[in-house]
Protein backbone atom coordinates (compact mmCIF):
# COMPACT_ATOMS: atom_id res chain seq x y z
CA UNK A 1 6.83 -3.12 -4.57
CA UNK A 2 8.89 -1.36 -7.02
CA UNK A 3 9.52 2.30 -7.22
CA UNK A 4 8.92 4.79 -9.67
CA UNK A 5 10.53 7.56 -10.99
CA UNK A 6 8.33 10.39 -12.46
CA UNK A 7 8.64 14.05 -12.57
CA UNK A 8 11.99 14.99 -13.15
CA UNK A 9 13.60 12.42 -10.53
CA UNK A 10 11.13 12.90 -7.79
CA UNK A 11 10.53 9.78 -6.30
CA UNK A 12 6.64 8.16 -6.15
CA UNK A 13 6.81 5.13 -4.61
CA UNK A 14 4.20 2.48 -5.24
CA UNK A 15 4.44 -0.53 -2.53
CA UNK A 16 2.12 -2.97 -3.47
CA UNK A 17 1.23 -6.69 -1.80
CA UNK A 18 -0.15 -9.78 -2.72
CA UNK A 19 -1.75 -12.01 -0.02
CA UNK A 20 -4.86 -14.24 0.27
CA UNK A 21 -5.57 -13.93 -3.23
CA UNK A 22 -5.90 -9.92 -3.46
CA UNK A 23 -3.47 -7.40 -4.30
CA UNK A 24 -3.47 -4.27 -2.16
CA UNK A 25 -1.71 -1.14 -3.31
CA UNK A 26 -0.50 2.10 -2.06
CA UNK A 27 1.61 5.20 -3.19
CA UNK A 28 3.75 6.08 -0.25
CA UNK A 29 3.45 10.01 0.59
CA UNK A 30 7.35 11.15 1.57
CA UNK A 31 8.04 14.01 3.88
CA UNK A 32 11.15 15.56 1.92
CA UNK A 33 12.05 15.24 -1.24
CA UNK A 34 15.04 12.40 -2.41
CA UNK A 35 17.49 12.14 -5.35
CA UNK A 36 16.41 8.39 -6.72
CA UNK A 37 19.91 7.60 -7.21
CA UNK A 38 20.94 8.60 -3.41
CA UNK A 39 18.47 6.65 -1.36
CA UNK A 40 17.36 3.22 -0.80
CA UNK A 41 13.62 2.46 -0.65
CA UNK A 42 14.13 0.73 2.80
CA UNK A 43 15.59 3.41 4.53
CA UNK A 44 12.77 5.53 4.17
CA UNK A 45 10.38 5.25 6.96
CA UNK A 46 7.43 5.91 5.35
CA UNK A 47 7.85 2.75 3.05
CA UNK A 48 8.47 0.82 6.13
CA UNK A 49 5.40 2.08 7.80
CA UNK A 50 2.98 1.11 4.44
CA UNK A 51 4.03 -1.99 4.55
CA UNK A 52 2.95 -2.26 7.57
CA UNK A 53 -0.10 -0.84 7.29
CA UNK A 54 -0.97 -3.43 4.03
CA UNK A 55 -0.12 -6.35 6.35
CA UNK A 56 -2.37 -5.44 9.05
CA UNK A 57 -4.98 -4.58 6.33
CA UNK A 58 -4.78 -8.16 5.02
CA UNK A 59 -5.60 -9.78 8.80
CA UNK A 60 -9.04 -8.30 7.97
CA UNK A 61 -9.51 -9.89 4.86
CA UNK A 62 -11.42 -13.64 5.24
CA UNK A 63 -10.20 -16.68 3.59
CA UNK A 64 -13.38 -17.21 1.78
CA UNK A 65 -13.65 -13.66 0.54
CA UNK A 66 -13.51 -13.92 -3.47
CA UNK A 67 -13.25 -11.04 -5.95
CA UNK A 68 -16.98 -12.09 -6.92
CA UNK A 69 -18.33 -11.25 -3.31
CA UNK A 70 -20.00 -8.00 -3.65
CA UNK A 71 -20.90 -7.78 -0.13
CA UNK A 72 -17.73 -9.13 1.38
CA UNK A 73 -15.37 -6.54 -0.60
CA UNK A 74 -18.18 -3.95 0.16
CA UNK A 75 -17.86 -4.99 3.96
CA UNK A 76 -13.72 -4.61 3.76
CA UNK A 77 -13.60 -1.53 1.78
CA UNK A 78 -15.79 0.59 4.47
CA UNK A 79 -13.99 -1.21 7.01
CA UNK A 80 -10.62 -0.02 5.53
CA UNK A 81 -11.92 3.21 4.92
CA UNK A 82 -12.95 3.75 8.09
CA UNK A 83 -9.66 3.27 9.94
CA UNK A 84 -7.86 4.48 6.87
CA UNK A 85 -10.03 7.65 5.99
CA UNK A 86 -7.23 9.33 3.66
């Protein structure tokens, strides 16, 4: 996902990722703060570690679930929340 710039160069970034038909989206908390022109977003490892966190998310998600389901986004949202609580 890209990564944004607000605040007078403090660096917010917003991973996002696009699988089975859903977009899932996160803004990355970063331990110390980084010039935007020194650093690249892959050499953080808290980028690295969102990432990995939306993949795993998406294992959860079924093949049949559609954005009309009620239930079934219901069902993964307290399911995500629960291992996810923050």
């Amino acid at each position: 996902g890209p990564i944004r710039s607000i605040c007078k160069g403090k660096i917010w970034p917003v991973l996002f990722l696009y699988k089975k038909g859903f977009y899932l989206v996160t803004v990355v908390a970063l331990e110390k703060q980084h010039r935007i022109e020194q650093v690249r977003a892959l050499e953080l490892p808290q980028i690295t570690a969102a990432f990995a966190v939306l993949e795993d998310i998406c294992d959860f998600i079924p093949a049949s679930l559609t954005i009309s389901d009620v239930a079934g986004i219901s069902e993964l949202q307290y399911y995500i929340r629960s291992a996810i609580p923050f």
